[in-house]
PDB file of N, CA and C in Angstrom:
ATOM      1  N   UNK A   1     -55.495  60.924  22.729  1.00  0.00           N
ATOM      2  CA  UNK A   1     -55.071  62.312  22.892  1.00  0.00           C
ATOM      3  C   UNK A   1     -54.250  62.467  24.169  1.00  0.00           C
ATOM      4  N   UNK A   2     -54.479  62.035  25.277  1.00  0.00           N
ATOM      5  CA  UNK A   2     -53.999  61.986  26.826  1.00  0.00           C
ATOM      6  C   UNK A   2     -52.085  61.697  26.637  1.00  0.00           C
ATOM      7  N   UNK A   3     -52.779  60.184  25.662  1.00  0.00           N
ATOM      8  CA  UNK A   3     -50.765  59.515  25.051  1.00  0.00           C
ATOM      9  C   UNK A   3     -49.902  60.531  24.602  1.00  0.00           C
ATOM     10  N   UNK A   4     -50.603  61.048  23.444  1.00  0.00           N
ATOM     11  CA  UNK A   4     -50.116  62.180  22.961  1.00  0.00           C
ATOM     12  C   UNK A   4     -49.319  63.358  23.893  1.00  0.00           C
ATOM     13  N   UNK A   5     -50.685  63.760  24.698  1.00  0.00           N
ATOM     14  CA  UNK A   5     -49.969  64.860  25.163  1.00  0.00           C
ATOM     15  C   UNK A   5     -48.843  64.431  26.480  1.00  0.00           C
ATOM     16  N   UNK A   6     -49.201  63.752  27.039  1.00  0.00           N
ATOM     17  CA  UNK A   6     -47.872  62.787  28.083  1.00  0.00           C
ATOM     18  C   UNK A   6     -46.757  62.639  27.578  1.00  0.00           C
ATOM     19  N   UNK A   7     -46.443  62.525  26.072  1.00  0.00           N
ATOM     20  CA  UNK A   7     -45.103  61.959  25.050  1.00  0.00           C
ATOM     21  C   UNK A   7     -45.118  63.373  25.102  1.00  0.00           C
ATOM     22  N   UNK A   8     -45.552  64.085  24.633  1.00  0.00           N
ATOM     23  CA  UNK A   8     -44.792  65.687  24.127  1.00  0.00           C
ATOM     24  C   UNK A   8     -44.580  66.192  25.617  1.00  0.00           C
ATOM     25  N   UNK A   9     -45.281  66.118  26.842  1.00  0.00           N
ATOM     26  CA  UNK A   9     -44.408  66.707  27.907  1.00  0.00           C
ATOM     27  C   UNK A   9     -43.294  66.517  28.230  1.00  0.00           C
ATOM     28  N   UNK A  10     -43.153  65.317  28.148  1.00  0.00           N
ATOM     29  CA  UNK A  10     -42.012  64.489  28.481  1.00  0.00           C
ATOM     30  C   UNK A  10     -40.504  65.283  27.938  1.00  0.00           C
ATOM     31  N   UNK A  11     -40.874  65.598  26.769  1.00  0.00           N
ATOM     32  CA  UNK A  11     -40.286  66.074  25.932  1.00  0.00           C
ATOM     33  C   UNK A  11     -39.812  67.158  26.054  1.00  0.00           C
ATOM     34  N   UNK A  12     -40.227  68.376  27.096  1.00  0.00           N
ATOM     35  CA  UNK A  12     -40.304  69.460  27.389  1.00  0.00           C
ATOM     36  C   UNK A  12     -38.906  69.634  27.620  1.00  0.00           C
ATOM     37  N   UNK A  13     -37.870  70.732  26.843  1.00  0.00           N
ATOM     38  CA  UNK A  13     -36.982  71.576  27.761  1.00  0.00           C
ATOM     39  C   UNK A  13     -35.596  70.107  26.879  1.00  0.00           C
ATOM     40  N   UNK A  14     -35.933  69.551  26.193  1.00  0.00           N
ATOM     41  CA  UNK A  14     -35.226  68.772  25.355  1.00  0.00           C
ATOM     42  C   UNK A  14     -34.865  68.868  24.374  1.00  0.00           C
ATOM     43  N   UNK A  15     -33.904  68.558  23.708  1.00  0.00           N
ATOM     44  CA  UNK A  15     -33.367  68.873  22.105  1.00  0.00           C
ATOM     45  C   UNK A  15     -33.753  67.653  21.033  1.00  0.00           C
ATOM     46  N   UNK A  16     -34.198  68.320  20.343  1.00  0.00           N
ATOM     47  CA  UNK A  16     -34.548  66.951  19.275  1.00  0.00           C
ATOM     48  C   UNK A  16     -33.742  66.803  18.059  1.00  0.00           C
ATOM     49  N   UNK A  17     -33.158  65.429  18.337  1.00  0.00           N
ATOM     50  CA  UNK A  17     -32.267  65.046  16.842  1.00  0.00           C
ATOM     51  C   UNK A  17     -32.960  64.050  16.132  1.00  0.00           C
ATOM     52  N   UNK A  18     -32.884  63.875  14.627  1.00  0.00           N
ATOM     53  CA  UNK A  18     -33.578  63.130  13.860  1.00  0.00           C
ATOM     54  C   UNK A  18     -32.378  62.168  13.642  1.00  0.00           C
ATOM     55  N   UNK A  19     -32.689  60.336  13.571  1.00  0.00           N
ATOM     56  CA  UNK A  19     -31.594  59.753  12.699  1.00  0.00           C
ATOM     57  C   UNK A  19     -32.338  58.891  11.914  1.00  0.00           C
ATOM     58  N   UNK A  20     -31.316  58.242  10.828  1.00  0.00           N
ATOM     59  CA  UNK A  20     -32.143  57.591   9.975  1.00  0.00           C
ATOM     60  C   UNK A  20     -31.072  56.250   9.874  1.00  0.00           C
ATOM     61  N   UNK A  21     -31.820  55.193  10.284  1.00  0.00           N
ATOM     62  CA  UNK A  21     -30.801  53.837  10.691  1.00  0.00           C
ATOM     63  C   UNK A  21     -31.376  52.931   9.260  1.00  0.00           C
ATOM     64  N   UNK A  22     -30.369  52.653   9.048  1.00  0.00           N
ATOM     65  CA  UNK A  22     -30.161  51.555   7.502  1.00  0.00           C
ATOM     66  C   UNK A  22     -29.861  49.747   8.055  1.00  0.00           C
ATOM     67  N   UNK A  23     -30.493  49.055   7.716  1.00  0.00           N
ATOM     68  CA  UNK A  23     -30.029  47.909   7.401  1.00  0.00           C
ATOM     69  C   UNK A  23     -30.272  47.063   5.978  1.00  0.00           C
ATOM     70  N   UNK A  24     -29.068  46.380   5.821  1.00  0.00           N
ATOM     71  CA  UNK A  24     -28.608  45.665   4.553  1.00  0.00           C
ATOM     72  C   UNK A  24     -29.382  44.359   5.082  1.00  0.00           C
ATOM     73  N   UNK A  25     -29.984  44.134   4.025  1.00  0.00           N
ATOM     74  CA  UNK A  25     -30.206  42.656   4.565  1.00  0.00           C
ATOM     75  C   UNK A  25     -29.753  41.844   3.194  1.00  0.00           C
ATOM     76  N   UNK A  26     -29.030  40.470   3.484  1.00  0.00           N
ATOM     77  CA  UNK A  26     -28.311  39.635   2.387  1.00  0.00           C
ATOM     78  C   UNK A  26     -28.916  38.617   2.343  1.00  0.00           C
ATOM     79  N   UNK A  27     -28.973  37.865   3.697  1.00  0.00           N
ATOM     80  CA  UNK A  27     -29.145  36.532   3.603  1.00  0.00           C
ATOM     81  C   UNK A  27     -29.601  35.997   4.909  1.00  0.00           C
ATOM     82  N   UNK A  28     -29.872  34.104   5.047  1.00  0.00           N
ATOM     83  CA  UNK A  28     -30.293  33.828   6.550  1.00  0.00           C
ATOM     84  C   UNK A  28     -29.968  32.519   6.073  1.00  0.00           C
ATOM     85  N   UNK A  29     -29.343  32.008   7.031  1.00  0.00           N
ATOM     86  CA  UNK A  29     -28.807  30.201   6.664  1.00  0.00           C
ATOM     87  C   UNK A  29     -29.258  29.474   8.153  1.00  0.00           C
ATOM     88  N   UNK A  30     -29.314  28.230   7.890  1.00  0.00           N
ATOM     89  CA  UNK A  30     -29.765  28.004   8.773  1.00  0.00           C
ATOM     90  C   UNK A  30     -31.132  27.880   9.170  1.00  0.00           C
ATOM     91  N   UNK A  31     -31.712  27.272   8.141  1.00  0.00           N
ATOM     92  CA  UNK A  31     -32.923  27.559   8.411  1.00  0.00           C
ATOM     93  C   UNK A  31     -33.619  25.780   8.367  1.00  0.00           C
ATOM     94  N   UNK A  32     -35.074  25.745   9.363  1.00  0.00           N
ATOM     95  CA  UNK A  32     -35.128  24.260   9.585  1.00  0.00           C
ATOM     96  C   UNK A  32     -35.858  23.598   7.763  1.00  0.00           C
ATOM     97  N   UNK A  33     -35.734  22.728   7.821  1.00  0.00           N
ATOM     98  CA  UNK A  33     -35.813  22.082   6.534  1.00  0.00           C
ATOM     99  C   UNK A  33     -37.194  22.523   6.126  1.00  0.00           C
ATOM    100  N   UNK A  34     -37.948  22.200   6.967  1.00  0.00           N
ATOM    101  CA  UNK A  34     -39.372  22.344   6.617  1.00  0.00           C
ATOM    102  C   UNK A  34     -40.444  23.929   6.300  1.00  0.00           C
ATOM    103  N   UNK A  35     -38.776  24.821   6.115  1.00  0.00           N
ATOM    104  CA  UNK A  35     -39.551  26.384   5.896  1.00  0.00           C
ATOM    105  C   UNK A  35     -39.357  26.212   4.308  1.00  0.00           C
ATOM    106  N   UNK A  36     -39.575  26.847   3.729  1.00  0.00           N
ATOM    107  CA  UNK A  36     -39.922  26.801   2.345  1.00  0.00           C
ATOM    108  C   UNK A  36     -40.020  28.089   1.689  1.00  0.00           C
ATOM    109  N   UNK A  37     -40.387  29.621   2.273  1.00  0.00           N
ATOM    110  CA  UNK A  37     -40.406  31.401   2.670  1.00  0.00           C
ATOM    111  C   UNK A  37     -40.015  31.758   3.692  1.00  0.00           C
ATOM    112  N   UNK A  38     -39.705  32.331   3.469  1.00  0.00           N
ATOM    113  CA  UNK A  38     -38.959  33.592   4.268  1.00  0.00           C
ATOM    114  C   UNK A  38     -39.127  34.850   4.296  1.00  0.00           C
ATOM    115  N   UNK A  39     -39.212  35.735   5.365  1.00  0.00           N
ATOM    116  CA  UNK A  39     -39.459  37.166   5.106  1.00  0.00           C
ATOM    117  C   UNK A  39     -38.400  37.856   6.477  1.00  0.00           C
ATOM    118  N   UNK A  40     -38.060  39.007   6.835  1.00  0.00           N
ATOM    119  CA  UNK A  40     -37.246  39.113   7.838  1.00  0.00           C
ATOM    120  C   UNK A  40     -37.826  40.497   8.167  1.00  0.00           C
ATOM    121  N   UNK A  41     -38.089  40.830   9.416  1.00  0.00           N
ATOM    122  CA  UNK A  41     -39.138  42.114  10.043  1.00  0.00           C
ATOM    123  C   UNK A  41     -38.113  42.629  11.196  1.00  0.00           C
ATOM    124  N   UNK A  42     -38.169  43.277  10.743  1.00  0.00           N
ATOM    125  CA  UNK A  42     -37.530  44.800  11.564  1.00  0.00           C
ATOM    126  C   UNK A  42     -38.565  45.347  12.224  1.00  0.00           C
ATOM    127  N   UNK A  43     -38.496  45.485  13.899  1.00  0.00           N
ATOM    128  CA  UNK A  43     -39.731  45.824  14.283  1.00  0.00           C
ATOM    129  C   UNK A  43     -39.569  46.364  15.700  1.00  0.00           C
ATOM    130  N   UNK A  44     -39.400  48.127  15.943  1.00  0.00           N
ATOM    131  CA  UNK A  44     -39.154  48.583  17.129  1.00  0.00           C
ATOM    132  C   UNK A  44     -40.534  49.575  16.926  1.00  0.00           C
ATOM    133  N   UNK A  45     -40.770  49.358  18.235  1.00  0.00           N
ATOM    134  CA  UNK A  45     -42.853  49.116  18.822  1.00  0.00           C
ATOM    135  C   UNK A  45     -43.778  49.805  17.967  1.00  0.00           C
ATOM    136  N   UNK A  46     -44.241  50.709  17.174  1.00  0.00           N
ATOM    137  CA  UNK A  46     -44.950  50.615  16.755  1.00  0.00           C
ATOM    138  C   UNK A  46     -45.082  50.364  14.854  1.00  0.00           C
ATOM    139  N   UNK A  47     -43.702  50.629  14.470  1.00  0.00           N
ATOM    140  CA  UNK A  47     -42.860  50.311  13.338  1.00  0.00           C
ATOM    141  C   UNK A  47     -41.999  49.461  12.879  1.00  0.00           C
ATOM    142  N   UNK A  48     -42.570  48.529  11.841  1.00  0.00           N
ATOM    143  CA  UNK A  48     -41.717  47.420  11.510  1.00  0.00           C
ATOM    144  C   UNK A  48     -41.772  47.698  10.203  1.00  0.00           C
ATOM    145  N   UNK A  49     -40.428  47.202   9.538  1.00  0.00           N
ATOM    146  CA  UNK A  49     -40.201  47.057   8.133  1.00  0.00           C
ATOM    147  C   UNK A  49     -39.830  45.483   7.747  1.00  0.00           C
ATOM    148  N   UNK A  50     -40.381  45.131   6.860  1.00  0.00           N
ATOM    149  CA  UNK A  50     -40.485  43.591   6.262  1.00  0.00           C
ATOM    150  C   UNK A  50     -39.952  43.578   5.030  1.00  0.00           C
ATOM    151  N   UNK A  51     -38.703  42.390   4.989  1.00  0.00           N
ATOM    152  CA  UNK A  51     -38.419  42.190   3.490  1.00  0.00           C
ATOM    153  C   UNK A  51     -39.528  41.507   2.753  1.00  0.00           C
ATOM    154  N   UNK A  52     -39.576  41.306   1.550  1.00  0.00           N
ATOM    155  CA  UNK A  52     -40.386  40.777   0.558  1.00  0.00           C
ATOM    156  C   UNK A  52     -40.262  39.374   1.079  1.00  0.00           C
ATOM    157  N   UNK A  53     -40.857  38.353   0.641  1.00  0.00           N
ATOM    158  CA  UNK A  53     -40.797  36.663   0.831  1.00  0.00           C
ATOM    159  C   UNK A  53     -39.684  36.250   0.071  1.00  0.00           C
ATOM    160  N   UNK A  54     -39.103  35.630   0.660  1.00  0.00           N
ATOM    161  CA  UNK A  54     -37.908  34.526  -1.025  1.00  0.00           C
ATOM    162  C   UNK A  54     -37.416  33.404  -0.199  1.00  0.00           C
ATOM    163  N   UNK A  55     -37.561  32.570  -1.329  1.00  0.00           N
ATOM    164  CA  UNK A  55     -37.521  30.929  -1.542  1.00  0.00           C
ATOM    165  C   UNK A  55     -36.546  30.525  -0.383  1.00  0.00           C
ATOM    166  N   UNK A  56     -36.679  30.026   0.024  1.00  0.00           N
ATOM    167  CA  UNK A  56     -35.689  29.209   0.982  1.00  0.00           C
ATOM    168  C   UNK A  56     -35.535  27.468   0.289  1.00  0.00           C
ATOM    169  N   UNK A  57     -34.095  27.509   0.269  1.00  0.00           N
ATOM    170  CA  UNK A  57     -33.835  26.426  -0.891  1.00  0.00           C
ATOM    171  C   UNK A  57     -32.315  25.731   0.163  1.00  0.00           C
ATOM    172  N   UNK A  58     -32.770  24.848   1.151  1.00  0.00           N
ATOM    173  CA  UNK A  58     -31.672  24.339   1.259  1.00  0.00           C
ATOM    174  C   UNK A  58     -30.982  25.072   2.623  1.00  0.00           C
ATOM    175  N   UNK A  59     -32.126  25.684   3.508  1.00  0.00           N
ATOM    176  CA  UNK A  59     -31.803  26.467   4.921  1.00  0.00           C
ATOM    177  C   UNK A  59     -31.469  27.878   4.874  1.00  0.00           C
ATOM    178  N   UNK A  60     -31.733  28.175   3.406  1.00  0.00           N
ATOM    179  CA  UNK A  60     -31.202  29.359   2.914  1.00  0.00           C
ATOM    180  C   UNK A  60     -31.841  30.305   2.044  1.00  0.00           C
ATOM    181  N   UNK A  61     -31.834  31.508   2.622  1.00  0.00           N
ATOM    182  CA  UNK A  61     -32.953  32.457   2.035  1.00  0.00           C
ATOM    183  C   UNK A  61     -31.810  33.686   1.499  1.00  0.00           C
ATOM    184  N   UNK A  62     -31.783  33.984   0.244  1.00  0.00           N
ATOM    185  CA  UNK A  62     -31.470  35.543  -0.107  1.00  0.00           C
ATOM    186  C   UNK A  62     -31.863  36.757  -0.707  1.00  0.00           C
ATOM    187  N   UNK A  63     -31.403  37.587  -0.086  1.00  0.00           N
ATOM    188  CA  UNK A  63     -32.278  38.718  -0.525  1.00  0.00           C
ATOM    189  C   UNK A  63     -31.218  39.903  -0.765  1.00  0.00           C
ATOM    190  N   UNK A  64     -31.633  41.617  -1.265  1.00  0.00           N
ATOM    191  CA  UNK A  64     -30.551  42.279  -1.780  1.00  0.00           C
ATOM    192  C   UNK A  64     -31.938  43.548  -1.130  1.00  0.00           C
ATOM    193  N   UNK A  65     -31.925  43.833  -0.056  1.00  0.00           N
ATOM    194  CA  UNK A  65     -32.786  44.788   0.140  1.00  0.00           C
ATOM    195  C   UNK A  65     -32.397  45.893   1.111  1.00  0.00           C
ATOM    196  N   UNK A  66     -32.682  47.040   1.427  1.00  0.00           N
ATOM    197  CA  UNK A  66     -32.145  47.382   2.416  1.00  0.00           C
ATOM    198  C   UNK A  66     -33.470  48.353   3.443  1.00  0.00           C
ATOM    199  N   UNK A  67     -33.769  47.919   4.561  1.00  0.00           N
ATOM    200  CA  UNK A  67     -34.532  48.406   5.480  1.00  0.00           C
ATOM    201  C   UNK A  67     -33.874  49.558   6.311  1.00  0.00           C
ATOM    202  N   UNK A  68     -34.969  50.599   5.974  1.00  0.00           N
ATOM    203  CA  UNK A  68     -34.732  51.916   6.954  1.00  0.00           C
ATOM    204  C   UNK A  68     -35.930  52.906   7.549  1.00  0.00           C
ATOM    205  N   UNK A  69     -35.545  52.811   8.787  1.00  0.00           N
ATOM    206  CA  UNK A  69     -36.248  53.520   9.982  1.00  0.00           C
ATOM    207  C   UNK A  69     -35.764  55.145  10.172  1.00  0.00           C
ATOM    208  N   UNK A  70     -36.382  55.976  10.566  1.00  0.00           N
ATOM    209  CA  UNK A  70     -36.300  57.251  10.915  1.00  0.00           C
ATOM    210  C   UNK A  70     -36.587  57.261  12.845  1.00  0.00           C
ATOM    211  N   UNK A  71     -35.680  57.739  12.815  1.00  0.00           N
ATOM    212  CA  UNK A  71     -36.385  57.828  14.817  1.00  0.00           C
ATOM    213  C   UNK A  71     -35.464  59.092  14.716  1.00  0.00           C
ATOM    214  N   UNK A  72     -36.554  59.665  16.143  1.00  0.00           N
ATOM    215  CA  UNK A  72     -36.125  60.940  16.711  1.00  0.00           C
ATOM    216  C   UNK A  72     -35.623  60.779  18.097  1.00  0.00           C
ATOM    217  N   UNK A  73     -34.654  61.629  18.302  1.00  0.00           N
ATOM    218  CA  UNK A  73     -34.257  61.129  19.971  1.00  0.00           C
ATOM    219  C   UNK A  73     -33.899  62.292  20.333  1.00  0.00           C
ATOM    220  N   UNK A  74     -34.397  62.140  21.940  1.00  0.00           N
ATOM    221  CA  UNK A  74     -34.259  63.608  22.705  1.00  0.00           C
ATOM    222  C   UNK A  74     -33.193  63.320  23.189  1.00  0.00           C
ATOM    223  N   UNK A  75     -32.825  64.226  23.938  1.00  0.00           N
ATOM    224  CA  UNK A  75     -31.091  64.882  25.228  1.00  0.00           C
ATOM    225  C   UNK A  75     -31.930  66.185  25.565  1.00  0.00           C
ATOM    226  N   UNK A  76     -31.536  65.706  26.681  1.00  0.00           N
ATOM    227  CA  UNK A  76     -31.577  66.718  28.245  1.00  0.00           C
ATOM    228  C   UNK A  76     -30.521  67.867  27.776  1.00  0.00           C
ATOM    229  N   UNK A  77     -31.097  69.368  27.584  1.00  0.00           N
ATOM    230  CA  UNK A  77     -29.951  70.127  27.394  1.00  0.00           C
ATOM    231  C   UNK A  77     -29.373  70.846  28.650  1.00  0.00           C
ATOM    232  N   UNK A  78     -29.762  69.846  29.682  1.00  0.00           N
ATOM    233  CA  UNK A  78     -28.795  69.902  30.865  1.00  0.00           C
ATOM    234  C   UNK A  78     -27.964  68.647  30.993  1.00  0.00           C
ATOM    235  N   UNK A  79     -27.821  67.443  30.753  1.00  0.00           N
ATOM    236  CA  UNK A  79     -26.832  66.702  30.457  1.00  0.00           C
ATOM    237  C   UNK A  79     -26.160  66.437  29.636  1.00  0.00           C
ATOM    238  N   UNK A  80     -27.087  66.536  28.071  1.00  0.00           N
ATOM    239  CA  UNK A  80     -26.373  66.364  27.245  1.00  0.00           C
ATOM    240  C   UNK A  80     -26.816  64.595  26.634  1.00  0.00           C
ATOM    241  N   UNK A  81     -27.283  63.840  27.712  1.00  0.00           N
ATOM    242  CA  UNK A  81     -27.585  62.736  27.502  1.00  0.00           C
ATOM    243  C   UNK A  81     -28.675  62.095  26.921  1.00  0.00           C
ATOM    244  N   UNK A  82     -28.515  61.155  25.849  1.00  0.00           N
ATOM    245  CA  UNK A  82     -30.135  61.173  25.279  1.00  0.00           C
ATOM    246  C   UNK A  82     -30.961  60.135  26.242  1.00  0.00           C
ATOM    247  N   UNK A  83     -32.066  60.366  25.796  1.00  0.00           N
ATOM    248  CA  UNK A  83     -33.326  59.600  26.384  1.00  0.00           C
ATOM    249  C   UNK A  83     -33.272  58.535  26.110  1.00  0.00           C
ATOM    250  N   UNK A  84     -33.290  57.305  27.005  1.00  0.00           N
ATOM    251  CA  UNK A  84     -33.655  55.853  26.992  1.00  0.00           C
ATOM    252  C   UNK A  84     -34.695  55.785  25.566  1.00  0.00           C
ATOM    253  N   UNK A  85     -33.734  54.307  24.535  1.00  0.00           N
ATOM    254  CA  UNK A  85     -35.313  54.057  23.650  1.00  0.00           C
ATOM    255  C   UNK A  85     -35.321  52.824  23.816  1.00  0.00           C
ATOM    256  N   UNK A  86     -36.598  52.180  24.555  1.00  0.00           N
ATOM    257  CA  UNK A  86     -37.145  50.958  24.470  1.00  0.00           C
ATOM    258  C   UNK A  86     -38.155  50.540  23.719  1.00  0.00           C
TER     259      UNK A  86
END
């Protein structure tokens, strides 16, 4: 509860925009001989998105999927500038 309320102060006197970030995922080459699956994780801190497993045949994994995240980001509506996301 403490986390909570520390993140929403923070927040105070800020504008909130929503975005919604897409990635395509195709493929991965290059891969050492001895993998055999594959999966590929998208993962900013408490949210990760994971493709399904597929065959890796030859250093090479493909896939036809597309991973998407929602994040919200503040700006100072005295600068104008958004908030650091780490």
């Amino acid at each position: 509860m403490r986390a909570s309320l520390q993140s929403r102060l923070a927040h105070v006197g800020k504008k909130e925009t929503r975005w919604k970030f897409e990635c395509a995922v195709c493929d991965v080459r290059g891969l050492p001989e001895h993998v055999t699956r594959a999966v590929v994780v998208w993962d900013r801190g408490r949210k990760a998105m994971m493709t399904p497993a597929a065959e890796v045949h030859g250093g090479y994994a493909r896939w036809d999927v597309q991973l998407t995240q929602n994040v919200t980001i503040f700006r100072s509506t005295k600068t104008n500038r958004p908030d650091a996301k780490l």
